[in-house]
N, C-alpha and C. Protein backbone atom coordinates (compact mmCIF):
# COMPACT_ATOMS: atom_id res chain seq x y z
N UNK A 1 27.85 32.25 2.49
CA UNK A 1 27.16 31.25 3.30
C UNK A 1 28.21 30.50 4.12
N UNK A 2 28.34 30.75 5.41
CA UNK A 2 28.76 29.83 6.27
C UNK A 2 28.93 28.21 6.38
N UNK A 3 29.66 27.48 6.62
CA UNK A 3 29.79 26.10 6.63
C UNK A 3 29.09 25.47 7.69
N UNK A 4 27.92 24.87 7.62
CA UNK A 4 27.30 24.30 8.71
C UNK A 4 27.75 22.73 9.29
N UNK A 5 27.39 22.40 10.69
CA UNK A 5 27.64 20.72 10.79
C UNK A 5 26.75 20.41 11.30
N UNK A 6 25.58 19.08 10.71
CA UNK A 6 24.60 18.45 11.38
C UNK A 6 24.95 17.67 12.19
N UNK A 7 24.46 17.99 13.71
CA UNK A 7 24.74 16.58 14.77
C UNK A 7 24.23 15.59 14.82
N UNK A 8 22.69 15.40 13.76
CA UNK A 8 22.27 13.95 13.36
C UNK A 8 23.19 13.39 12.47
N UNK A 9 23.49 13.67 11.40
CA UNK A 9 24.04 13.08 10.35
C UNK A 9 25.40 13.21 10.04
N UNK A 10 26.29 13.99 10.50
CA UNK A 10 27.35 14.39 10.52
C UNK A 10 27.86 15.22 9.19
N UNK A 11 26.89 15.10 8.68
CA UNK A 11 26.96 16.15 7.35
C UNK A 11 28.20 17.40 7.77
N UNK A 12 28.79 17.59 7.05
CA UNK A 12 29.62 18.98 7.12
C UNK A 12 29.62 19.69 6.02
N UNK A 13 29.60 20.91 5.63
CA UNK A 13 29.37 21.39 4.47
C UNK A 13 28.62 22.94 4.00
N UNK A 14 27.98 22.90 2.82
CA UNK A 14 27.50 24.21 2.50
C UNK A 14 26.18 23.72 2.64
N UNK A 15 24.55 23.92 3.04
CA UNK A 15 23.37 23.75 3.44
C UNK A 15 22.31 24.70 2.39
N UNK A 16 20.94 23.90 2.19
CA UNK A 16 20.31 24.22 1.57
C UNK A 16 19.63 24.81 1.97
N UNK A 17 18.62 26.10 1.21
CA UNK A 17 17.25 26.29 2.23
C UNK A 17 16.15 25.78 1.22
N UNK A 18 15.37 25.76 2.39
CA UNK A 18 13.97 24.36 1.62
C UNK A 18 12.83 26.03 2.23
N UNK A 19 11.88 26.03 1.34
CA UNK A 19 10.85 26.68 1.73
C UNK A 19 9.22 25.76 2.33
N UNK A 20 9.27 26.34 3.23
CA UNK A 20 8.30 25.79 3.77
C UNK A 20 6.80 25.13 3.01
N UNK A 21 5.77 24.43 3.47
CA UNK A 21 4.51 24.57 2.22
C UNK A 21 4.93 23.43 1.10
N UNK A 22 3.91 23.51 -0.09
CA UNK A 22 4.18 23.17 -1.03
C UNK A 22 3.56 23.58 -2.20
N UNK A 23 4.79 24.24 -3.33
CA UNK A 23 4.49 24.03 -4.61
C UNK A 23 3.17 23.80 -5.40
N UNK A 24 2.54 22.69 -5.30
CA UNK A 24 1.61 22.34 -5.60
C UNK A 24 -0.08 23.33 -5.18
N UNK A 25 -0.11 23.28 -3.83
CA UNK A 25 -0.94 24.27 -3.27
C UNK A 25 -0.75 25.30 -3.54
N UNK A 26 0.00 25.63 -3.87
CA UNK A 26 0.59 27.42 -4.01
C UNK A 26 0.13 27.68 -5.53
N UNK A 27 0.47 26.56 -6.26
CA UNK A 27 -0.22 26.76 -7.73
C UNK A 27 -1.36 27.06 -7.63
N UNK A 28 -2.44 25.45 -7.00
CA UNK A 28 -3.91 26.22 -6.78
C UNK A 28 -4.55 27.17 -6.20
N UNK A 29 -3.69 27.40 -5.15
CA UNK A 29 -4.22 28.97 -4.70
C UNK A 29 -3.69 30.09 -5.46
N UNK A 30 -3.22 30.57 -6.60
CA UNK A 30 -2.62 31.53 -7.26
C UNK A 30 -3.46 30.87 -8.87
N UNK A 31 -4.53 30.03 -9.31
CA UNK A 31 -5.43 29.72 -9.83
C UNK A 31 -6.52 29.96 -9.39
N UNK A 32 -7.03 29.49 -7.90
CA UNK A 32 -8.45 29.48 -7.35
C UNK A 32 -8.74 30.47 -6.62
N UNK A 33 -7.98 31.10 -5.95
CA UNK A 33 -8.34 32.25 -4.80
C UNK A 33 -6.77 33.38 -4.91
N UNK A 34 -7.17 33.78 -5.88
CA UNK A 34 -5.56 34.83 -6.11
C UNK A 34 -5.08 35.46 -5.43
N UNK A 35 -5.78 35.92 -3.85
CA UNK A 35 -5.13 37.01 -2.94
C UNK A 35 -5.06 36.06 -1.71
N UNK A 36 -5.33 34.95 -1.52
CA UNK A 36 -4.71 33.84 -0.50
C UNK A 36 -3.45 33.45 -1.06
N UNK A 37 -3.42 33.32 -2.37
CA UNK A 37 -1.95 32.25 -3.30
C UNK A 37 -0.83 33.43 -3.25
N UNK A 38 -1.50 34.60 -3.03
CA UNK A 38 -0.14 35.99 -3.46
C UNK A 38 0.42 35.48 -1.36
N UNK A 39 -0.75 35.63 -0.62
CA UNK A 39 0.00 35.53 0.92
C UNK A 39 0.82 34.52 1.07
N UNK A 40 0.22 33.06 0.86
CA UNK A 40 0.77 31.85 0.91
C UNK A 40 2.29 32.04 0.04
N UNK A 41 2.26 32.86 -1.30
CA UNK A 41 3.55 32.79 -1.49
C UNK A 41 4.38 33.58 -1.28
N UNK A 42 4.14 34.62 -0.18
CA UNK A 42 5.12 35.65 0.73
C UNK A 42 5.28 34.71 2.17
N UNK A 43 4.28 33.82 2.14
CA UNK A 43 4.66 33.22 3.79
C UNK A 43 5.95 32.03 2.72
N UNK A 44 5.92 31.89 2.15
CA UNK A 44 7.10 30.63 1.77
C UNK A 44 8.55 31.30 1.23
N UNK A 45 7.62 32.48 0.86
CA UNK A 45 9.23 33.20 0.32
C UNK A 45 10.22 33.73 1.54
N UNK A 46 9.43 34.08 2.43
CA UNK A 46 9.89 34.69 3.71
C UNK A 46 10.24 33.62 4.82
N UNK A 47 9.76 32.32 4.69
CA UNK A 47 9.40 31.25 5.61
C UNK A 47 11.04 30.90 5.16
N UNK A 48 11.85 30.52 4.42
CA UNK A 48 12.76 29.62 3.82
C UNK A 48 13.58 29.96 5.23
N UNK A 49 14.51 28.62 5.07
CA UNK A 49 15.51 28.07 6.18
C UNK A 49 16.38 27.26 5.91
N UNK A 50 17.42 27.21 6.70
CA UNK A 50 18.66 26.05 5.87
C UNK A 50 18.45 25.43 6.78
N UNK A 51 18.56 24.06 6.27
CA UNK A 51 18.38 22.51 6.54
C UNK A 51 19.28 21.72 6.17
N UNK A 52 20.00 20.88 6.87
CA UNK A 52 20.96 19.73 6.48
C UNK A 52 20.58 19.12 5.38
N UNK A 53 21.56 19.10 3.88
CA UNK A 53 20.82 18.59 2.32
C UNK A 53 21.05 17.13 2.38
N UNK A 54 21.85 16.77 3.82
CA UNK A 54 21.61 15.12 3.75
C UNK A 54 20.44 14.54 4.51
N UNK A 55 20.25 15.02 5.61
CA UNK A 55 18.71 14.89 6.41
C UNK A 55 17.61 15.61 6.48
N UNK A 56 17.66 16.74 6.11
CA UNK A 56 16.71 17.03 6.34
C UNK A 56 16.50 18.19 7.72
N UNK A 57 17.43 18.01 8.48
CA UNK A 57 17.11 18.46 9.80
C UNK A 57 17.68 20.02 9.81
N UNK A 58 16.38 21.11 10.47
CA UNK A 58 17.07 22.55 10.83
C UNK A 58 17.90 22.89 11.56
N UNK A 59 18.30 21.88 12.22
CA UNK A 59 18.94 22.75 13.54
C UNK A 59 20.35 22.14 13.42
N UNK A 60 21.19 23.00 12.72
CA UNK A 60 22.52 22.88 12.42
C UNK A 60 23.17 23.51 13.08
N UNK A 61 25.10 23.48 13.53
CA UNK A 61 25.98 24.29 14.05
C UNK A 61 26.51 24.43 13.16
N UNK A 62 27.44 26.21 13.58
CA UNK A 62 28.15 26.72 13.28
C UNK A 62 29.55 25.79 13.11
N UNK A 63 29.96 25.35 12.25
CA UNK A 63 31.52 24.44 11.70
C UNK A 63 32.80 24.79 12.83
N UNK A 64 32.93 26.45 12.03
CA UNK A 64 33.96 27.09 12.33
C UNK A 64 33.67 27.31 13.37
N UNK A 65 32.96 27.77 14.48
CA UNK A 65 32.56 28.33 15.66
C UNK A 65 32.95 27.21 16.79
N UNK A 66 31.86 26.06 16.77
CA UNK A 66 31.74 24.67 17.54
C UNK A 66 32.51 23.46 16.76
N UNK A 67 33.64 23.15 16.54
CA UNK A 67 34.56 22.13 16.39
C UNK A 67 33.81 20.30 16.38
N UNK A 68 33.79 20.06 15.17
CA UNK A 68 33.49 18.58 15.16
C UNK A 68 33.88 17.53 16.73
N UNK A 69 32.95 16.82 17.37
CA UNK A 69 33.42 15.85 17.78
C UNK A 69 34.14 15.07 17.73
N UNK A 70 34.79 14.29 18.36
CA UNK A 70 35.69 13.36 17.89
C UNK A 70 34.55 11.81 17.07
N UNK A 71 33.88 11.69 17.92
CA UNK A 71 33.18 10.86 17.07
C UNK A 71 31.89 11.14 16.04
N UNK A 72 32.92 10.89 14.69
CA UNK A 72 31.61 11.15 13.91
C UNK A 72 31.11 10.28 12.69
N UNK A 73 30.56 10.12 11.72
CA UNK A 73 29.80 9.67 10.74
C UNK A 73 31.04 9.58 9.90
N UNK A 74 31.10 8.49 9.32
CA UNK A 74 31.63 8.39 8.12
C UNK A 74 31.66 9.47 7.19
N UNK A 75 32.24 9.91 6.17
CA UNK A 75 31.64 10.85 5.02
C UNK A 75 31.08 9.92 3.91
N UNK A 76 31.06 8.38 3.98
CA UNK A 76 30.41 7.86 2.93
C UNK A 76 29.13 7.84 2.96
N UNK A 77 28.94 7.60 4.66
CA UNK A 77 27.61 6.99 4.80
C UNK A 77 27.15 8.16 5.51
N UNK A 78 26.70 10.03 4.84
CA UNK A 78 25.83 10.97 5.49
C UNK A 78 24.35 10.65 5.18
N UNK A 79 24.11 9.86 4.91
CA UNK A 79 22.57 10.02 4.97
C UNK A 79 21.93 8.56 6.07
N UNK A 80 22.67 8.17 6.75
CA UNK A 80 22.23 7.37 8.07
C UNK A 80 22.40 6.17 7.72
N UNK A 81 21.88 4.77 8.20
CA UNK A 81 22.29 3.35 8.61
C UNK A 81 21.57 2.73 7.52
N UNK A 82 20.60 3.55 6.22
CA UNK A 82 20.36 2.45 5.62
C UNK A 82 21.42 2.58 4.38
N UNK A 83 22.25 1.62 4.46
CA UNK A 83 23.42 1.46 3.19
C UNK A 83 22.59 0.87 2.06
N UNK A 84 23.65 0.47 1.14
CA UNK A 84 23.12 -0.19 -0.23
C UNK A 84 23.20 -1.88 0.31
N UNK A 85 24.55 -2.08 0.89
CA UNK A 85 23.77 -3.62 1.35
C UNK A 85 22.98 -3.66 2.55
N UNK A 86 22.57 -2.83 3.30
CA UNK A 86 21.73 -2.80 4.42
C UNK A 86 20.32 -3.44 3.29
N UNK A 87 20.17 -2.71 2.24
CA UNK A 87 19.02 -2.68 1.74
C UNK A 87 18.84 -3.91 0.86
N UNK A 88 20.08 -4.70 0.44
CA UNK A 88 20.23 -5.97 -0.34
C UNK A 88 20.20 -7.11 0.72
N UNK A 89 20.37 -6.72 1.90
CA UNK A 89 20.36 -8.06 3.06
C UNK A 89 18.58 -7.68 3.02
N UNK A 90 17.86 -7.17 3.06
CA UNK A 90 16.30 -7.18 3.53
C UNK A 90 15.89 -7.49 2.05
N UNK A 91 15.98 -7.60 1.16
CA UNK A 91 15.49 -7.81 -0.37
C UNK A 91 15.94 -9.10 -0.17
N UNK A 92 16.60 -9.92 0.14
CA UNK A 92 17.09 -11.35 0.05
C UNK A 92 16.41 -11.89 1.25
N UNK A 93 16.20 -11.47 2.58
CA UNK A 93 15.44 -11.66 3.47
C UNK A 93 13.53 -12.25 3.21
N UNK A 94 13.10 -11.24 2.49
CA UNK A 94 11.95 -11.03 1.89
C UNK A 94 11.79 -12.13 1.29
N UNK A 95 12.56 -11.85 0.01
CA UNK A 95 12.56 -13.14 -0.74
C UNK A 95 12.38 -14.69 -0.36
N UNK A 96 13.59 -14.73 0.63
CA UNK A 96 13.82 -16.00 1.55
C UNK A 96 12.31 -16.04 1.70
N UNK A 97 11.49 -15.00 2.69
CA UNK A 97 10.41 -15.68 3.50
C UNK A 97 9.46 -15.89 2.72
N UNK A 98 9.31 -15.15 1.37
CA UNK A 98 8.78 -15.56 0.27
C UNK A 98 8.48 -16.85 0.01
N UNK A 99 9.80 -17.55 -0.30
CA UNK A 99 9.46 -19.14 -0.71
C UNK A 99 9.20 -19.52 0.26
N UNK A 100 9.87 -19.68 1.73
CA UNK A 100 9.52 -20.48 2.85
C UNK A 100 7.56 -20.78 3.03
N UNK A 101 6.78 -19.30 2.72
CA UNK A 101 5.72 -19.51 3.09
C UNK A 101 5.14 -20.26 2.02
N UNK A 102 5.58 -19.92 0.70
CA UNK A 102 5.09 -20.72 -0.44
C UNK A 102 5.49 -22.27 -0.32
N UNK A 103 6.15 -22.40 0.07
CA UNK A 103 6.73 -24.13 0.23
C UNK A 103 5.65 -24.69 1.60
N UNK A 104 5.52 -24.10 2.26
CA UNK A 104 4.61 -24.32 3.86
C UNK A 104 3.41 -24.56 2.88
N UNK A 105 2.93 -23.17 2.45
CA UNK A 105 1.19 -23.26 1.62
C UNK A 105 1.01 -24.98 0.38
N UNK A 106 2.19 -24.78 -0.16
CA UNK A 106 2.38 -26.35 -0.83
C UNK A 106 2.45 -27.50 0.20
N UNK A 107 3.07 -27.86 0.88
CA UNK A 107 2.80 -28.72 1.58
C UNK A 107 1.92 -28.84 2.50
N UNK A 108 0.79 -28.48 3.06
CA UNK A 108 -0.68 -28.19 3.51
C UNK A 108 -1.41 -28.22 2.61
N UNK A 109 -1.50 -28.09 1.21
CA UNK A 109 -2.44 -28.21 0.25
C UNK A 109 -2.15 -30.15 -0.68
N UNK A 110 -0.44 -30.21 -0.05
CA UNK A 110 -0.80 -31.95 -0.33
C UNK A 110 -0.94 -32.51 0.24
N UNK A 111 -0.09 -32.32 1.81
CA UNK A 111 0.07 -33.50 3.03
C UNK A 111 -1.27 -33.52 3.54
């Protein structure tokens, strides 16, 4: 397997393939209608594709072929802009507006 590079995410690396469909349906049709669930699971077996395992996205380059940009992604942060404190500044945010409205609803229910 070739080394792929995502131009969304800057992922560099070895890539997964995800099969198309889902699991779930494929059960009930290979329960409820047995010669739709046998197709459905030749269209997924045959359907599979490599996809960037940090985004998600198909449409990857060749590493070795097309040469990284100069500007790229961190390697900490391959899975995009929401960090761990990206996500602790909006949980404290929340919170904040939390009490603010509760303190507003208290003072309209005495003043």
């Amino acid at each position: 397997m070739a080394i792929k590079r995502c131009p969304i995410c800057g992922f560099h690396g070895k890539v997964s393939k995800n099969a198309p469909g889902s699991f779930g349906l494929e059960l009930v049709l290979w329960i409820v209608i047995f010669p739709v669930g046998i197709i459905y699971s030749m269209w997924r077996l045959f359907g599979k594709h490599e996809c960037c395992p940090a985004c998600g996205n198909p449409n990857l380059i060749d590493a070795n072929r097309y040469p990284a940009p100069r500007c790229r992604v961190e390697p900490h942060n391959q899975r995009g802009f929401a960090t761990l404190e990206w996500i602790k500044a909006l949980i404290v945010a929340s919170i904040a507006c939390v009490f603010v409205y509760a303190f507003a609803y208290i003072m309209l229910l005495v003043g």
